[in-house]
Protein backbone atom coordinates (compact mmCIF):
# COMPACT_ATOMS: atom_id res chain seq x y z
CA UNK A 1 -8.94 4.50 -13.93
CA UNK A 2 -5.34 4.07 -12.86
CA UNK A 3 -3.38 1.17 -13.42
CA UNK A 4 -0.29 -0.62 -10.89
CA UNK A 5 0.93 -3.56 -10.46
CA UNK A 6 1.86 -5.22 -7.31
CA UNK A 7 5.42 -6.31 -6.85
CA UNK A 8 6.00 -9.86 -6.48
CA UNK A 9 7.82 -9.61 -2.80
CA UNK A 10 7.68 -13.48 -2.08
CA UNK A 11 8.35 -15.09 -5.93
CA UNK A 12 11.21 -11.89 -6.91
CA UNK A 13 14.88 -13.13 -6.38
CA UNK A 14 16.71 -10.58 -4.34
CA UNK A 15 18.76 -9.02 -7.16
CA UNK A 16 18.54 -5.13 -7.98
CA UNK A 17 19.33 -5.87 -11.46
CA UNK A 18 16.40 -8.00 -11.87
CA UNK A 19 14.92 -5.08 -10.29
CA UNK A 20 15.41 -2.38 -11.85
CA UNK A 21 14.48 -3.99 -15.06
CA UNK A 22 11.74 -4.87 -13.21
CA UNK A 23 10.72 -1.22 -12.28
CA UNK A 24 11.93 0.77 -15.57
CA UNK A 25 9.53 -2.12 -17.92
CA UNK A 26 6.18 -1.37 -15.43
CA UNK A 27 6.99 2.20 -15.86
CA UNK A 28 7.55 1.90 -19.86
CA UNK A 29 4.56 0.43 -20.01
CA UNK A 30 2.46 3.22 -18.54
CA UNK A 31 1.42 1.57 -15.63
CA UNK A 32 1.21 4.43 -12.82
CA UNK A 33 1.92 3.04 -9.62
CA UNK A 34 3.99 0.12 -8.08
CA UNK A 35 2.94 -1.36 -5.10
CA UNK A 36 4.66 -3.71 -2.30
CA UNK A 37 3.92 -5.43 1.04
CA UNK A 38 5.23 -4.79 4.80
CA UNK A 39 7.01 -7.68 6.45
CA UNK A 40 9.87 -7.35 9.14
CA UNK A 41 10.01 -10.62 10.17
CA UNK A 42 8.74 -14.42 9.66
CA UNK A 43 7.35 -16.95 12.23
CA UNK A 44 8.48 -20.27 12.50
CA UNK A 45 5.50 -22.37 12.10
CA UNK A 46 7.77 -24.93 14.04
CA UNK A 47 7.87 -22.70 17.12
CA UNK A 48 6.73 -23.58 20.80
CA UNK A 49 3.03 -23.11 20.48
CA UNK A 50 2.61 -23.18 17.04
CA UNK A 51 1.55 -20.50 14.56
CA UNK A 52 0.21 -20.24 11.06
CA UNK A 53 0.11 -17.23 8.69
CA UNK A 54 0.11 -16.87 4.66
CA UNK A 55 4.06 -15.87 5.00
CA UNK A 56 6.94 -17.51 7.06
CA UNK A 57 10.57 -16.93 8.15
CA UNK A 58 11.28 -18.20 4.35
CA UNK A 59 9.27 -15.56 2.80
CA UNK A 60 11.39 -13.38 0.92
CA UNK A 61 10.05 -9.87 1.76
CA UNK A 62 12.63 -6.16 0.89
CA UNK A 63 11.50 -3.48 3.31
CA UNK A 64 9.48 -0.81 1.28
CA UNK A 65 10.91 2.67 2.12
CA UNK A 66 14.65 0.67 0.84
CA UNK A 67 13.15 -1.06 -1.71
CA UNK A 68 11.07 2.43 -3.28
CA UNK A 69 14.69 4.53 -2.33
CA UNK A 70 16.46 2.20 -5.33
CA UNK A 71 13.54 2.19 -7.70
CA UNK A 72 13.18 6.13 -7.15
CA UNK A 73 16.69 6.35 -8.82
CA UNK A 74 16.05 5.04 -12.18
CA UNK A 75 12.19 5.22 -12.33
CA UNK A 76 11.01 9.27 -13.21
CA UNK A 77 6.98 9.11 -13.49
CA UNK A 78 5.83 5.63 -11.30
CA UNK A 79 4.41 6.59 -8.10
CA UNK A 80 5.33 4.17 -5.67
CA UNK A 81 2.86 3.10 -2.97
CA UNK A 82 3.21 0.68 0.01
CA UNK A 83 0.48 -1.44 0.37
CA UNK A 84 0.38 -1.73 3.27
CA UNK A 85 2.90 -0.42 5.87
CA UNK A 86 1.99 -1.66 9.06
CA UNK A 87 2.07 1.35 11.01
CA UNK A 88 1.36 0.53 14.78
CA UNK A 89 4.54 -1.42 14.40
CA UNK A 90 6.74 1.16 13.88
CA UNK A 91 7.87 4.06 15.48
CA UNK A 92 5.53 7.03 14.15
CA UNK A 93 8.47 10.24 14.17
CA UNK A 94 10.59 7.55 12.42
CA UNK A 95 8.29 6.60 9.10
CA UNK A 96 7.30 10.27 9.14
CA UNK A 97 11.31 10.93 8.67
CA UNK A 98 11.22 7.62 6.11
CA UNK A 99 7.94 8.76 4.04
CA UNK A 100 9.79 12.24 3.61
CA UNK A 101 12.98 11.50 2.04
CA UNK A 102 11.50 9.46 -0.34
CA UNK A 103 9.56 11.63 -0.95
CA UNK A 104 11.77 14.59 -1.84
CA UNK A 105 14.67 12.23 -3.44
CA UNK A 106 11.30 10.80 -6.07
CA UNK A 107 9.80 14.09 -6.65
CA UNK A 108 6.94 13.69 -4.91
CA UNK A 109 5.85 10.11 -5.89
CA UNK A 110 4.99 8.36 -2.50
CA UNK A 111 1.76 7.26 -1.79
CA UNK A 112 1.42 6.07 1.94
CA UNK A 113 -0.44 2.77 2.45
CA UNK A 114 -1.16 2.18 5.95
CA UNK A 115 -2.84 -1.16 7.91
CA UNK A 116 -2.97 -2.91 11.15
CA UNK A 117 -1.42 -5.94 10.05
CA UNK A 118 -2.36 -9.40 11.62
CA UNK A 119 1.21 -10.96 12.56
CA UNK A 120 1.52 -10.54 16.24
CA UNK A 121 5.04 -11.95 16.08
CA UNK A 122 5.90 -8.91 14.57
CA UNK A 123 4.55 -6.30 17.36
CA UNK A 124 6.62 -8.22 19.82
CA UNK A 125 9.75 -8.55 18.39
CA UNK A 126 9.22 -4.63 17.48
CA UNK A 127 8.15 -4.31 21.00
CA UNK A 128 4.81 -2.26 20.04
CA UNK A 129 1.47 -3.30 21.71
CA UNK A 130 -0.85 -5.44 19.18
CA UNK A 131 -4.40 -5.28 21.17
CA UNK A 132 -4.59 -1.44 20.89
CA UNK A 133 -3.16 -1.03 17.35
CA UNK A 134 -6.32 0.13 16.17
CA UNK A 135 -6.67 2.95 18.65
CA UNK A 136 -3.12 4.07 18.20
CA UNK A 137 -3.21 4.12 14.13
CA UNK A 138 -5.46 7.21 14.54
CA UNK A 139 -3.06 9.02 16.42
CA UNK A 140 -0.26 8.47 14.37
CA UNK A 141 -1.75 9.49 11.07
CA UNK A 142 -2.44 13.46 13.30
CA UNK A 143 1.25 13.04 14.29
CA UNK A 144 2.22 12.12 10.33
CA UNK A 145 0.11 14.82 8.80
CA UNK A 146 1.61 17.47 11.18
CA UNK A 147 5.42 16.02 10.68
CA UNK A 148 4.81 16.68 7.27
CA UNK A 149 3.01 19.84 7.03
CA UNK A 150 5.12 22.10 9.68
CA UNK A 151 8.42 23.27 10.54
CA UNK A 152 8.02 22.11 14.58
CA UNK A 153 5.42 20.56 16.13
CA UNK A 154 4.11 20.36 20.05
CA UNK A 155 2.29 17.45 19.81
CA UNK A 156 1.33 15.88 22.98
CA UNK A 157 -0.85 13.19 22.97
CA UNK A 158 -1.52 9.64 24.67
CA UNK A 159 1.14 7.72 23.02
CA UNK A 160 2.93 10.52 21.42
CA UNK A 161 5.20 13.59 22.80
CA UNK A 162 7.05 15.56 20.37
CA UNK A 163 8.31 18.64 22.48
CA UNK A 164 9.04 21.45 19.94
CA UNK A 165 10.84 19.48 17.30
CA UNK A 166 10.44 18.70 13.12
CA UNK A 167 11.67 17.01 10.59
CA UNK A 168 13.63 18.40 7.40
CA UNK A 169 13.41 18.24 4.83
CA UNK A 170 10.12 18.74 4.96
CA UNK A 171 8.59 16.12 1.86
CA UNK A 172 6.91 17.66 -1.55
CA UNK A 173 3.69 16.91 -1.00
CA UNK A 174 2.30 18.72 2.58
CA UNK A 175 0.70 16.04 3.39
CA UNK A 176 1.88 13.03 2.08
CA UNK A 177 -1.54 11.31 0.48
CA UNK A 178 -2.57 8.41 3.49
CA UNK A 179 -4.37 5.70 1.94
CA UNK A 180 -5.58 2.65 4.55
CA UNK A 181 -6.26 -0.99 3.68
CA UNK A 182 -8.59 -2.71 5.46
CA UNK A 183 -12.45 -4.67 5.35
CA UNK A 184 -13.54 -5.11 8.75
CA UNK A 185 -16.96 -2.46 9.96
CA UNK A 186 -14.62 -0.46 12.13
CA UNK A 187 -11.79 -0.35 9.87
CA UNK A 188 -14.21 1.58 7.17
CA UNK A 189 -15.37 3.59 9.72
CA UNK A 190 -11.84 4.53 10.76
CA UNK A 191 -10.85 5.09 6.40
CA UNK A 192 -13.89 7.02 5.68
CA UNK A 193 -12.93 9.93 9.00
CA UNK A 194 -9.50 10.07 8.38
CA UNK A 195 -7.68 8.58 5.52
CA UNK A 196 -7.36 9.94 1.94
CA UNK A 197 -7.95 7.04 0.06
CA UNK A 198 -8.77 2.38 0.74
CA UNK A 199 -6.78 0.09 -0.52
CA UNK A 200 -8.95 -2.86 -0.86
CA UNK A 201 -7.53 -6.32 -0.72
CA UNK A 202 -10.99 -8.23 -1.13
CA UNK A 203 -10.68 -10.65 -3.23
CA UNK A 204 -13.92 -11.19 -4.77
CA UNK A 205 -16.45 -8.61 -5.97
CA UNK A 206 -19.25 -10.39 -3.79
CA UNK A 207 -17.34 -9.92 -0.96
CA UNK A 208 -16.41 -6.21 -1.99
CA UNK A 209 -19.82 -4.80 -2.56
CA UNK A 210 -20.92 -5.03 1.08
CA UNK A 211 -17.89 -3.59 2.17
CA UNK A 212 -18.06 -0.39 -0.71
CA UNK A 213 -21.86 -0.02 0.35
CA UNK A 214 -20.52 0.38 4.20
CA UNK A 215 -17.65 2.92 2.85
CA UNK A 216 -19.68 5.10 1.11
CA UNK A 217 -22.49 5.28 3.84
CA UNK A 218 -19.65 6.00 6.35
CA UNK A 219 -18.11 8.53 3.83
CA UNK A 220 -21.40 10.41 3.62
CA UNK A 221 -21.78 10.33 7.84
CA UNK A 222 -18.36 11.61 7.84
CA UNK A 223 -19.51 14.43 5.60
CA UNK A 224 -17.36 13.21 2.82
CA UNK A 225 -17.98 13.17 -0.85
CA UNK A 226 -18.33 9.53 -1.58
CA UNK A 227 -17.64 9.98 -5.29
CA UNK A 228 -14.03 11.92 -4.73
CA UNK A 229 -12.88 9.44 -2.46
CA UNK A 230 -10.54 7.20 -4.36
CA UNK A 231 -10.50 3.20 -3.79
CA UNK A 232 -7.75 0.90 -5.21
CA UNK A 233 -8.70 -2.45 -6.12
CA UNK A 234 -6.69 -5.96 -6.56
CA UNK A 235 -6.72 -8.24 -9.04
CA UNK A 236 -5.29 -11.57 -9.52
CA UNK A 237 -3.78 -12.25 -13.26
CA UNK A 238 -5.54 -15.52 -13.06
CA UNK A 239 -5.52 -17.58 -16.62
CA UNK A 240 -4.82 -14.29 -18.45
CA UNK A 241 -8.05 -14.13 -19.73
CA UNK A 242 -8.61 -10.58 -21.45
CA UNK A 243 -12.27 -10.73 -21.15
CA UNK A 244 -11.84 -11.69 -17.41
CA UNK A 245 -9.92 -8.59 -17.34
CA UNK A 246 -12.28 -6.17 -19.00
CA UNK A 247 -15.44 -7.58 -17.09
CA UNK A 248 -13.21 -7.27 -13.30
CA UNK A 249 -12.66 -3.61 -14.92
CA UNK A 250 -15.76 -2.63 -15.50
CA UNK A 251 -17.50 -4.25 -12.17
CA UNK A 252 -14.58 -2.12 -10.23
CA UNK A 253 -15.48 0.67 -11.98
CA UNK A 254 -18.91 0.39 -11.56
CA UNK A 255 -18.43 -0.07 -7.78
CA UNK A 256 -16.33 3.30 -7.78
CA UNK A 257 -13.09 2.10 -7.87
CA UNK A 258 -10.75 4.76 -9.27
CA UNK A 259 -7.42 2.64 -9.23
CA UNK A 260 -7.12 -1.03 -10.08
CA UNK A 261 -3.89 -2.92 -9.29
CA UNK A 262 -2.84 -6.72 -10.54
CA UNK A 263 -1.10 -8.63 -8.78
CA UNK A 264 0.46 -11.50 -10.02
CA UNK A 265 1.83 -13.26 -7.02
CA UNK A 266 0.73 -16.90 -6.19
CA UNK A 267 0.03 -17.52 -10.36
CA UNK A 268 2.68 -19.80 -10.78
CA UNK A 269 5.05 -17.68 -12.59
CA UNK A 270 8.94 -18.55 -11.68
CA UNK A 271 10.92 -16.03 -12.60
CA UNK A 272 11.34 -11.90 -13.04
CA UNK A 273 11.25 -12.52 -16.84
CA UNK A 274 7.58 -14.63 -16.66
CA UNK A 275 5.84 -11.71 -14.04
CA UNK A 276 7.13 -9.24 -16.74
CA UNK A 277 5.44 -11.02 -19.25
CA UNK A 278 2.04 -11.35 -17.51
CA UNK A 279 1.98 -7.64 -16.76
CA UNK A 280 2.84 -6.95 -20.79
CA UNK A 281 -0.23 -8.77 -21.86
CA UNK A 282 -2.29 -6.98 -18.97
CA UNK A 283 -1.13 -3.65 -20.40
CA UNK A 284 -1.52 -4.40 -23.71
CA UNK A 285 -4.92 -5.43 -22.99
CA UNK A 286 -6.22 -2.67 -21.05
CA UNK A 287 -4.64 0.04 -22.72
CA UNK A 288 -2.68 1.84 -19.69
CA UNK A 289 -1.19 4.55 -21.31
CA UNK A 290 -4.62 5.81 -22.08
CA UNK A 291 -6.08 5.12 -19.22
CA UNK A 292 -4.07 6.54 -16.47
CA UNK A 293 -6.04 9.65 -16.17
């Protein structure tokens, strides 16, 4: 199993000092991955109508592609996943162009998480169409793959027209590994046809083994191999209880999770210097660097 950590986007003061200690101690520690949330913008709960969301316009929140650009620089061996970008948001020719220089200027280190998102503020002030987002995701990850895999592309589609035009450089990797969060019946269905990998953000195992059971049946309908499909998992740090730990690892496992991320966000830790010191004890009590396989 692989271990990451998620980065603390909402409780992490915006200071690249901070971070890049930040970065250079998960990747000392032999944690393999680094994760981080998508937010553009926050609502104002206070706004005419109303809203409500987990996040706000006070939640602190760097933009992945920048934020993975400036860790690429001093980190060598931590692959650096976002988790998740919310695709149907963005122009698709644009994070293909993103997802490649980072890319090439990490060495080939980008994993690309991918999601709907929930935030309909967000779709309007990006001026992207929320109802069909889950129609349109599919044809951006054929536009993505081909981006990334040839010279020039034709592509002509029903929300997409590339006439005769690339990008370049083209990334390292040809394709760029898509992974896809997600929990919902037709969100499986949609990660078990097309993407490479789920990143799960289920927070309980009860509540995850339904949704593994329906991943792995649509795996095998999709004529997949169930057991070479990877699955990342999230845990909280909770009370720091190794045992906790161990027993989350092994229920994961056994559930055929193949990467296991903690997160540490929302566990009452203040500063860069405490979230440092909760993933320590994590990684000292899982034993990362042997475990990265």
């Amino acid at each position: 199993m692989q271990f990451g950590v998620v980065f603390p986007q909402t409780e992490f003061p915006a200071d690249p000092v901070a971070l890049r200690d930040y970065a250079q101690t998960v990747e000392g520690l032999g944690l393999s991955y680094l994760d981080a949330y998508d937010h553009v913008l926050g609502a104002n709960p206070n706004r005419p109508g109303g809203w409500r969301g987990p996040y706000t316009f006070e939640s602190s929140f760097l933009e992945p592609f920048v934020l993975f650009s400036y860790v690429a620089a001093f980190t060598t061996k931590l692959r650096l996943a976002t988790n998740i970008i919310i695709l149907p948001q963005r122009q698709t020719a644009l994070v293909a162009k993103q997802a490649a220089t980072l890319d090439v200027l990490s060495g080939g280190r980008m994993r690309l998480g991918i999601g709907l998102g929930w935030n309909e503020v967000e779709y309007i002030a990006l001026n992207e169409n929320f109802r069909n987002r889950g129609r349109r995701i599919e044809e951006q990850v054929k536009v993505l793959r081909a981006l990334w895999t040839l010279p020039l592309i034709d592509f002509r589609g029903r929300w997409h027209a590339i006439p005769d035009a690339g990008i370049k450089p083209l990334p390292i990797q040809r394709p760029i590994p898509i992974w896809m969060g997600g929990s919902a019946e037709n969100a499986l269905r949609r990660i078990a046809r097309i993407a490479d990998g789920w990143m799960s953000n289920i927070r309980s195992l009860e509540d995850a083994r339904p949704a593994v059971q329906l991943l792995l049946r649509f795996l095998k309908e999709a004529g997949r191999d169930p057991a070479a499909f990877p699955i990342e998992a999230r845990v909280p740090h909770g009370d720091g209880n190794v045992d906790t730990w161990h027993a989350l690892i092994r229920e994961w496992q056994g559930l055929g999770a193949t990467h296991l991320s903690l997160n540490t966000m929302g566990q009452g830790f203040n500063s860069p210097a405490a979230h440092l010191s909760a993933i320590q004890e994590f990684a000292a009590a899982v034993g990362t660097s042997q475990a990265k396989g």
